[in-house]
C-alpha atoms as a PDB file:
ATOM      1  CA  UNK A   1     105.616 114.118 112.354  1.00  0.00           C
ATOM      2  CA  UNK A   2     103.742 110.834 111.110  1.00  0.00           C
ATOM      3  CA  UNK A   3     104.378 108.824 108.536  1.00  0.00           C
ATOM      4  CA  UNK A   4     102.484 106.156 106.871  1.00  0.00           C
ATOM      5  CA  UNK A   5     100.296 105.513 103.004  1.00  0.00           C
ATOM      6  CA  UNK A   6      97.248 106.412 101.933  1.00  0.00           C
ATOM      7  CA  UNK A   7      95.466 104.775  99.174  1.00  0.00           C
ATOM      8  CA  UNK A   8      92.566 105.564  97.000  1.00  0.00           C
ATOM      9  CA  UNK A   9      90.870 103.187  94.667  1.00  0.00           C
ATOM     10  CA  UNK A  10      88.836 103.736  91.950  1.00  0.00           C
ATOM     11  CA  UNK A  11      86.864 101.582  89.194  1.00  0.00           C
ATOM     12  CA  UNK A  12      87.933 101.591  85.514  1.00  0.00           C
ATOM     13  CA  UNK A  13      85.288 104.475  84.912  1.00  0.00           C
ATOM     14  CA  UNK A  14      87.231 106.964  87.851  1.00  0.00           C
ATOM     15  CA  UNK A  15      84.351 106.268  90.622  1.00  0.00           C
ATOM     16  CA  UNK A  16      85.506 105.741  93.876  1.00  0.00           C
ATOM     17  CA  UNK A  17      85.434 101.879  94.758  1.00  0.00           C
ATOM     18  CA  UNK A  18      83.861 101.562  98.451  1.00  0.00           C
ATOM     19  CA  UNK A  19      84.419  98.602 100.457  1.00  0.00           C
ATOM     20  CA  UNK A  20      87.552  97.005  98.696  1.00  0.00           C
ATOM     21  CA  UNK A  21      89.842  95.808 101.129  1.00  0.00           C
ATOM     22  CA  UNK A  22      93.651  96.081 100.828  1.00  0.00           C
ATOM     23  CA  UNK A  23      96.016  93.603 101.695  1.00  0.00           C
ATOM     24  CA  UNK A  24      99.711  94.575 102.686  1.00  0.00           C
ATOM     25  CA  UNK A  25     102.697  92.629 103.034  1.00  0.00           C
ATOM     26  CA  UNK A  26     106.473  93.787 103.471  1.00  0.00           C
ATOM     27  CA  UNK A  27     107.705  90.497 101.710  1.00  0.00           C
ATOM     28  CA  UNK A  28     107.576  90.383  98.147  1.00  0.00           C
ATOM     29  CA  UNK A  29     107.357  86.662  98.061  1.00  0.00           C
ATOM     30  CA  UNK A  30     104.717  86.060 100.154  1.00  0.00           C
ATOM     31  CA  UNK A  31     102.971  89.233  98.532  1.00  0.00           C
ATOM     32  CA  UNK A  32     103.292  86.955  95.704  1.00  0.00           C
ATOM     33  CA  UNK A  33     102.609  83.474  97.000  1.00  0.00           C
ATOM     34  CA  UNK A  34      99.346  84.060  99.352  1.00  0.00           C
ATOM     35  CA  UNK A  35      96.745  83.893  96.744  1.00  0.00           C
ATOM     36  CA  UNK A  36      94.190  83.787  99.823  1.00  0.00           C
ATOM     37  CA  UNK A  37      95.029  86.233 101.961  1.00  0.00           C
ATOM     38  CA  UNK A  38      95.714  84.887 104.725  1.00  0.00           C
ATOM     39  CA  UNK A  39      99.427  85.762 104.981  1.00  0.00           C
ATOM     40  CA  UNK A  40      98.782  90.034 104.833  1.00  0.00           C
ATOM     41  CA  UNK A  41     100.956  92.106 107.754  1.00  0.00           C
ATOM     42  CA  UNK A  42      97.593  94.085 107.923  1.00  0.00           C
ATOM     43  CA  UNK A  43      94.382  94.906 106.154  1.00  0.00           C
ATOM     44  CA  UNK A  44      92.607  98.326 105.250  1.00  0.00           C
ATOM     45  CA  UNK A  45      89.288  98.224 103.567  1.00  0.00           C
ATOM     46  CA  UNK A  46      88.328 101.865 101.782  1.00  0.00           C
ATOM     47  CA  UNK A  47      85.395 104.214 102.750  1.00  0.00           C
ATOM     48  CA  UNK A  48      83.068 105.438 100.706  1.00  0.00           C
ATOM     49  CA  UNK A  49      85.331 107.603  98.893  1.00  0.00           C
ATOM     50  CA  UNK A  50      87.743 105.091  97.910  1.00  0.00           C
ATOM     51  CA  UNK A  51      90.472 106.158 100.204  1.00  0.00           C
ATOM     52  CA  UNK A  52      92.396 103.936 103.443  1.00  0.00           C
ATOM     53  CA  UNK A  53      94.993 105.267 105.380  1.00  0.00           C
ATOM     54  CA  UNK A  54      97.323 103.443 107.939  1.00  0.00           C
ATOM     55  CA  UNK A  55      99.986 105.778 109.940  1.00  0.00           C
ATOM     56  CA  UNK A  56     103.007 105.665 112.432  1.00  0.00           C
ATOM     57  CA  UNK A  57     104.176 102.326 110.184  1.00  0.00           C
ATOM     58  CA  UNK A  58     108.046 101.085 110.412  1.00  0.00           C
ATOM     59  CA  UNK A  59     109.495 103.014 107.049  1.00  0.00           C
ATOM     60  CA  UNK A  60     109.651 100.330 104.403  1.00  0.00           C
ATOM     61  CA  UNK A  61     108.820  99.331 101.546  1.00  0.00           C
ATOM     62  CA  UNK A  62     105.037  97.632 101.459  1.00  0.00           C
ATOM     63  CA  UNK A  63     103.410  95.597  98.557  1.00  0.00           C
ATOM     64  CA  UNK A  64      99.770  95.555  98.160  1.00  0.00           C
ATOM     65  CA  UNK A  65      96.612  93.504  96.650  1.00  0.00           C
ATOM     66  CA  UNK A  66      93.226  95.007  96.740  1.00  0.00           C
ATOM     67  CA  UNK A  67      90.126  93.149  95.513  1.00  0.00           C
ATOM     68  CA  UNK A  68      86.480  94.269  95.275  1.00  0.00           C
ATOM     69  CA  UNK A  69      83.830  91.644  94.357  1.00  0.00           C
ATOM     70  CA  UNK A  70      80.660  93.324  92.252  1.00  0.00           C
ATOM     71  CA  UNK A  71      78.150  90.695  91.944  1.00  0.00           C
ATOM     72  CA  UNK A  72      79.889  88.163  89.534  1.00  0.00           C
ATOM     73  CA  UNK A  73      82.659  90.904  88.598  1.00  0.00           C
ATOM     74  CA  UNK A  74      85.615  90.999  90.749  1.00  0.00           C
ATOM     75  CA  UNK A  75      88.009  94.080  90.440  1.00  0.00           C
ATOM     76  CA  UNK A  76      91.747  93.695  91.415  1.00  0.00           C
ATOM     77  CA  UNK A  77      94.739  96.537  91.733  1.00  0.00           C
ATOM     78  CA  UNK A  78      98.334  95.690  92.780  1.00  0.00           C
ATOM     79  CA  UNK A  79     100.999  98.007  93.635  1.00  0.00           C
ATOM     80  CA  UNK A  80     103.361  99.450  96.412  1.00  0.00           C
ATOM     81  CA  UNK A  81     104.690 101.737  98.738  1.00  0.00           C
ATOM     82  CA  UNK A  82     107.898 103.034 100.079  1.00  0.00           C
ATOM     83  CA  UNK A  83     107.003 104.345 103.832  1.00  0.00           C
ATOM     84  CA  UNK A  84     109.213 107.073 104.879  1.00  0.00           C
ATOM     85  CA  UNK A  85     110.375 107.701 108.785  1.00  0.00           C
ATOM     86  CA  UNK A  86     108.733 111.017 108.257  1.00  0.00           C
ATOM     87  CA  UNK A  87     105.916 111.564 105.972  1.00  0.00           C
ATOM     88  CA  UNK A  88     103.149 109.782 103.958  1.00  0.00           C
ATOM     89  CA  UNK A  89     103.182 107.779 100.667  1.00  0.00           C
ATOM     90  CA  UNK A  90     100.019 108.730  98.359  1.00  0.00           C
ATOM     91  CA  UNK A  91      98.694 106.323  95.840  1.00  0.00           C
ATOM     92  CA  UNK A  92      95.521 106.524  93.789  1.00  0.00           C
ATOM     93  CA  UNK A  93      95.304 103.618  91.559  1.00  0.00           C
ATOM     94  CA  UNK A  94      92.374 102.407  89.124  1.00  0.00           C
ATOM     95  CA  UNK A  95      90.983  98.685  89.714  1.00  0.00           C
ATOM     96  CA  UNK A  96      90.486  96.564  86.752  1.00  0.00           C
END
Protein backbone atom coordinates (compact mmCIF):
# COMPACT_ATOMS: atom_id res chain seq x y z
CA UNK A 1 0.00 0.00 0.00
CA UNK A 2 1.07 3.79 -0.56
CA UNK A 3 0.77 6.44 1.43
CA UNK A 4 1.12 10.06 0.91
CA UNK A 5 -1.53 13.68 0.64
CA UNK A 6 -3.42 14.93 -1.82
CA UNK A 7 -4.54 18.43 -1.99
CA UNK A 8 -7.11 20.34 -3.85
CA UNK A 9 -7.39 24.07 -3.97
CA UNK A 10 -10.03 26.12 -4.80
CA UNK A 11 -10.81 30.05 -5.04
CA UNK A 12 -13.22 31.76 -2.59
CA UNK A 13 -16.09 31.19 -5.26
CA UNK A 14 -15.41 26.93 -5.18
CA UNK A 15 -13.49 26.98 -8.75
CA UNK A 16 -10.64 24.96 -8.93
CA UNK A 17 -7.36 27.17 -8.63
CA UNK A 18 -4.82 25.87 -11.47
CA UNK A 19 -1.27 26.53 -11.23
CA UNK A 20 -0.86 27.39 -7.42
CA UNK A 21 2.07 25.85 -6.13
CA UNK A 22 2.32 24.27 -2.65
CA UNK A 23 5.05 24.51 -0.42
CA UNK A 24 5.71 21.73 2.30
CA UNK A 25 7.82 21.66 5.20
CA UNK A 26 7.98 19.04 8.18
CA UNK A 27 9.23 21.86 10.62
CA UNK A 28 6.79 24.08 11.97
CA UNK A 29 9.26 26.81 12.50
CA UNK A 30 10.69 27.10 9.41
CA UNK A 31 7.06 26.55 7.91
CA UNK A 32 6.70 29.67 9.77
CA UNK A 33 9.90 31.62 9.28
CA UNK A 34 10.58 31.17 5.30
CA UNK A 35 8.42 33.89 4.06
CA UNK A 36 10.21 33.21 0.55
CA UNK A 37 10.17 29.91 -0.03
CA UNK A 38 13.15 28.94 -0.28
CA UNK A 39 13.37 26.65 2.77
CA UNK A 40 10.20 24.02 1.45
CA UNK A 41 11.19 19.97 1.83
CA UNK A 42 9.36 19.88 -1.62
CA UNK A 43 7.00 21.66 -3.93
CA UNK A 44 3.69 20.54 -5.80
CA UNK A 45 2.01 22.96 -8.06
CA UNK A 46 -1.93 21.87 -8.88
CA UNK A 47 -3.38 20.87 -12.34
CA UNK A 48 -6.06 22.17 -13.83
CA UNK A 49 -8.44 20.79 -11.47
CA UNK A 50 -6.97 22.13 -8.44
CA UNK A 51 -5.63 18.91 -7.13
CA UNK A 52 -1.49 17.77 -6.31
CA UNK A 53 -0.60 14.64 -5.02
CA UNK A 54 2.85 13.45 -3.63
CA UNK A 55 3.10 9.55 -2.49
CA UNK A 56 5.45 6.93 -0.78
CA UNK A 57 6.38 10.09 1.80
CA UNK A 58 8.07 9.23 5.41
CA UNK A 59 4.63 9.26 7.70
CA UNK A 60 4.65 12.62 9.42
CA UNK A 61 3.20 15.33 10.02
CA UNK A 62 3.66 18.13 6.99
CA UNK A 63 2.75 21.92 7.09
CA UNK A 64 1.87 23.68 4.01
CA UNK A 65 1.69 27.30 2.18
CA UNK A 66 0.13 27.59 -1.17
CA UNK A 67 0.01 30.88 -3.10
CA UNK A 68 -1.56 31.74 -6.47
CA UNK A 69 -0.84 35.20 -7.98
CA UNK A 70 -4.03 36.57 -10.28
CA UNK A 71 -2.86 39.62 -11.91
CA UNK A 72 -2.50 42.08 -8.90
CA UNK A 73 -4.57 39.58 -6.56
CA UNK A 74 -2.62 37.03 -4.80
CA UNK A 75 -4.55 34.08 -3.11
CA UNK A 76 -2.96 32.24 -0.09
CA UNK A 77 -4.18 28.83 1.92
CA UNK A 78 -2.24 27.33 4.88
CA UNK A 79 -2.79 24.12 6.48
CA UNK A 80 -1.43 20.51 7.20
CA UNK A 81 -1.15 17.00 7.01
CA UNK A 82 -0.55 13.99 9.10
CA UNK A 83 1.02 11.24 6.53
CA UNK A 84 0.25 7.82 7.57
CA UNK A 85 2.76 4.61 6.91
CA UNK A 86 -0.19 3.28 5.03
CA UNK A 87 -2.66 5.40 3.33
CA UNK A 88 -3.32 8.96 2.01
CA UNK A 89 -4.23 12.28 3.75
CA UNK A 90 -7.06 14.27 1.67
CA UNK A 91 -7.39 17.97 1.96
CA UNK A 92 -9.51 20.34 -0.08
CA UNK A 93 -9.11 23.76 1.17
CA UNK A 94 -10.48 27.24 -0.24
CA UNK A 95 -7.73 30.07 -1.02
CA UNK A 96 -8.43 33.49 0.13
Amino acid sequence: DRNGLELTLMDPWNTPVGAATAYFYRSRSVYLLDTLYNNSQFKLVTDDGGFASAYILPAAKYYFKAIKIIGKDTLTATDSFNVPAQGIDRKTKQMQ
